[in-house]
C-alpha atoms as a PDB file:
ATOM      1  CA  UNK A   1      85.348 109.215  71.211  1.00  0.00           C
ATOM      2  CA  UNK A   2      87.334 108.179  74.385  1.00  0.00           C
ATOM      3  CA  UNK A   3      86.084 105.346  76.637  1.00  0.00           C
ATOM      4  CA  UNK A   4      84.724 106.499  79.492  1.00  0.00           C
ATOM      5  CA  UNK A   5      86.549 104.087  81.741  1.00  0.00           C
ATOM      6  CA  UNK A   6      90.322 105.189  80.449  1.00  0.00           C
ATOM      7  CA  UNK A   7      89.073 109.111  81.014  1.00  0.00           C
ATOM      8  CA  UNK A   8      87.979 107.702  84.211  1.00  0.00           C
ATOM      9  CA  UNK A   9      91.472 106.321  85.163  1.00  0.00           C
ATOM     10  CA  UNK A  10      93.387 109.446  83.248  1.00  0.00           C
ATOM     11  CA  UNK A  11      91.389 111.917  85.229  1.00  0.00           C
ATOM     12  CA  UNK A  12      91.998 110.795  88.749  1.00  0.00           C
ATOM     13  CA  UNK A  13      96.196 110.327  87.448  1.00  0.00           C
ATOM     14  CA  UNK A  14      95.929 113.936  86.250  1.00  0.00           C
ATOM     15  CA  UNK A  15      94.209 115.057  89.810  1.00  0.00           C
ATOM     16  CA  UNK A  16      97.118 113.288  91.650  1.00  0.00           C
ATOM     17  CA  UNK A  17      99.858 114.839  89.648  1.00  0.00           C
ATOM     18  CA  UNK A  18      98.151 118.605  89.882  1.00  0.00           C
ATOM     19  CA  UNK A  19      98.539 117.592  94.115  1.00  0.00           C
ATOM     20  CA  UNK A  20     102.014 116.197  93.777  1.00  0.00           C
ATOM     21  CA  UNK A  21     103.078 119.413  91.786  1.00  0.00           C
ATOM     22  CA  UNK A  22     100.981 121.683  94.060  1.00  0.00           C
ATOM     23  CA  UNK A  23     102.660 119.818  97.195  1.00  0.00           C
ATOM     24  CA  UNK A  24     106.147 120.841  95.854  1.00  0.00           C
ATOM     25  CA  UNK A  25     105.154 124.356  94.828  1.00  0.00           C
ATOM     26  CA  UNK A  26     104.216 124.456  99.111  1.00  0.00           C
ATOM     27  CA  UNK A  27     107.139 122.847 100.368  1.00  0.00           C
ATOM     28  CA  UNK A  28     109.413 125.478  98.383  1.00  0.00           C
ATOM     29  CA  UNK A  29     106.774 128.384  99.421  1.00  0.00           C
ATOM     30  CA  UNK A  30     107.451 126.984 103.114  1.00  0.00           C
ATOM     31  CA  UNK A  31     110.847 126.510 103.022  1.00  0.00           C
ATOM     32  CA  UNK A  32     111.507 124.365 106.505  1.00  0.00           C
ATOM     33  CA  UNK A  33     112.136 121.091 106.453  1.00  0.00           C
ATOM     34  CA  UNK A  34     109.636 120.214 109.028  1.00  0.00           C
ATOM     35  CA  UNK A  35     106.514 121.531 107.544  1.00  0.00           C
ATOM     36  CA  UNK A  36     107.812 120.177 104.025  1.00  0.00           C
ATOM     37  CA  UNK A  37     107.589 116.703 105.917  1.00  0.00           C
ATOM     38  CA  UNK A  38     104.152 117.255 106.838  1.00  0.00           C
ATOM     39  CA  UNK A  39     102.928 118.055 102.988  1.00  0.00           C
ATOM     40  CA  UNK A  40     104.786 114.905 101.995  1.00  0.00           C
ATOM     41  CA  UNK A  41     103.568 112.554 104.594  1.00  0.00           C
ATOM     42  CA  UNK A  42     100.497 114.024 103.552  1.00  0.00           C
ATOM     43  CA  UNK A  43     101.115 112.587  99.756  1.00  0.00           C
ATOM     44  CA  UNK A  44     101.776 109.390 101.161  1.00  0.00           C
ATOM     45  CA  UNK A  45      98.193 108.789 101.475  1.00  0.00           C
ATOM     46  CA  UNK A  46      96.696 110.160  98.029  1.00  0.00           C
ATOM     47  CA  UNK A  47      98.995 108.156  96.406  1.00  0.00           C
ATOM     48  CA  UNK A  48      97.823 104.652  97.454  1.00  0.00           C
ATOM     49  CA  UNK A  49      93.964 105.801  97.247  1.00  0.00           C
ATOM     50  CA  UNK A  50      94.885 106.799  93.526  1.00  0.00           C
ATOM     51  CA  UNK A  51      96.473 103.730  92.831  1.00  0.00           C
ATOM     52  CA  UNK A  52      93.672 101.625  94.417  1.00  0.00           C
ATOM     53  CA  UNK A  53      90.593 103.521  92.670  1.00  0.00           C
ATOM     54  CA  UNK A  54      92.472 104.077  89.245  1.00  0.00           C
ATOM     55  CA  UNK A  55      92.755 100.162  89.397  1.00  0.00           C
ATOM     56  CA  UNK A  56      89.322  99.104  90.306  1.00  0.00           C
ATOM     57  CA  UNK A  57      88.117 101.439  87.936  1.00  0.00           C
ATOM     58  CA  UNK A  58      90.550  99.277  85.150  1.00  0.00           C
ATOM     59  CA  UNK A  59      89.136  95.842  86.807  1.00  0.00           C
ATOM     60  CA  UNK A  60      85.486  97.192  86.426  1.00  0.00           C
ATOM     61  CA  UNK A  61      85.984  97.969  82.814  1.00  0.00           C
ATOM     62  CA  UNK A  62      87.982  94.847  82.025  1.00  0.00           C
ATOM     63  CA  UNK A  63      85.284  92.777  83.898  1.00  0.00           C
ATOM     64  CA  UNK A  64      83.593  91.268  81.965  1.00  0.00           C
ATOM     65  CA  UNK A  65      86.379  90.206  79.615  1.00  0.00           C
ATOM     66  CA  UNK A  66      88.921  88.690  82.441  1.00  0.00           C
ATOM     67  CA  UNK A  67      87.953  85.619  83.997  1.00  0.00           C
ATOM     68  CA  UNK A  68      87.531  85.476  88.215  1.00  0.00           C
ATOM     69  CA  UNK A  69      91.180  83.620  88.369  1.00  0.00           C
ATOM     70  CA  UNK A  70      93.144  86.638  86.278  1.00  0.00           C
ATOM     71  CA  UNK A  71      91.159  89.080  88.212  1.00  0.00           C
ATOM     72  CA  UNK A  72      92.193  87.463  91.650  1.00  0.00           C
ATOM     73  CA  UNK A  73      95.963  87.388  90.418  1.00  0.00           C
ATOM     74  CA  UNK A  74      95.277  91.138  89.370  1.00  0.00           C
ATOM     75  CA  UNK A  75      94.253  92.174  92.786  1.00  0.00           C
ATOM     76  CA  UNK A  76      96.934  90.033  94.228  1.00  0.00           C
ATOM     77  CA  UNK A  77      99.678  92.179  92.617  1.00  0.00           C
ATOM     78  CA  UNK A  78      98.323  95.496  93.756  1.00  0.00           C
ATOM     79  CA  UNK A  79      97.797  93.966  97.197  1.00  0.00           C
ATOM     80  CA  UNK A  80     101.639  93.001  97.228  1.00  0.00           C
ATOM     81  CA  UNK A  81     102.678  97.000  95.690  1.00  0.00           C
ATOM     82  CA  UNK A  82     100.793  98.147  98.331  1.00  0.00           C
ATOM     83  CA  UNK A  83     102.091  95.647 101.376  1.00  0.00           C
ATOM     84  CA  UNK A  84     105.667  96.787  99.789  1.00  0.00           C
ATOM     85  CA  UNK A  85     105.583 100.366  99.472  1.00  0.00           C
ATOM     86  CA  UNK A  86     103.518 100.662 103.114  1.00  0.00           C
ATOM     87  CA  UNK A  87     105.976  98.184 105.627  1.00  0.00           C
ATOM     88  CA  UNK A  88     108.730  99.522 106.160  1.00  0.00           C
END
């Protein structure tokens, strides 16, 4: 039987790769560089969301077994990936 949490978290990564490989399957269809831009900037923003939800998801499963100071440092790190990959 698999926890309902980790099909949680797998199910939202397999939703964001079926966009990233539908995304690509566009851009060739379209075939201009301009509208390909659009369908990528356009990824830019699932792939944060993804990363944010698949996360808290984690954190609410792990919550009760991770103490308020690991959770903190947990959130920390993700705040940082996200600061990183966002300023440019």
């Amino acid at each position: 039987m698999l926890n309902k949490i980790v099909l949680s978290m797998a199910t939202l990564r397999i939703f964001s790769g079926t966009l990233e490989i539908m995304a690509a399957l566009i851009m060739l269809r379209l075939n201009q560089i301009d509208k390909a831009l659009v369908v990528n900037s356009s990824l830019a923003l699932v792939g944060p969301l993804v990363l944010i939800s698949t996360t808290t998801i984690g954190l609410v499963g792990l919550s009760d077994k991770l103490s308020y100071g690991k959770m903190l440092w947990i959130v920390g790190g993700v705040a940082c990936i996200l600061i990183g990959a966002l300023k440019k």
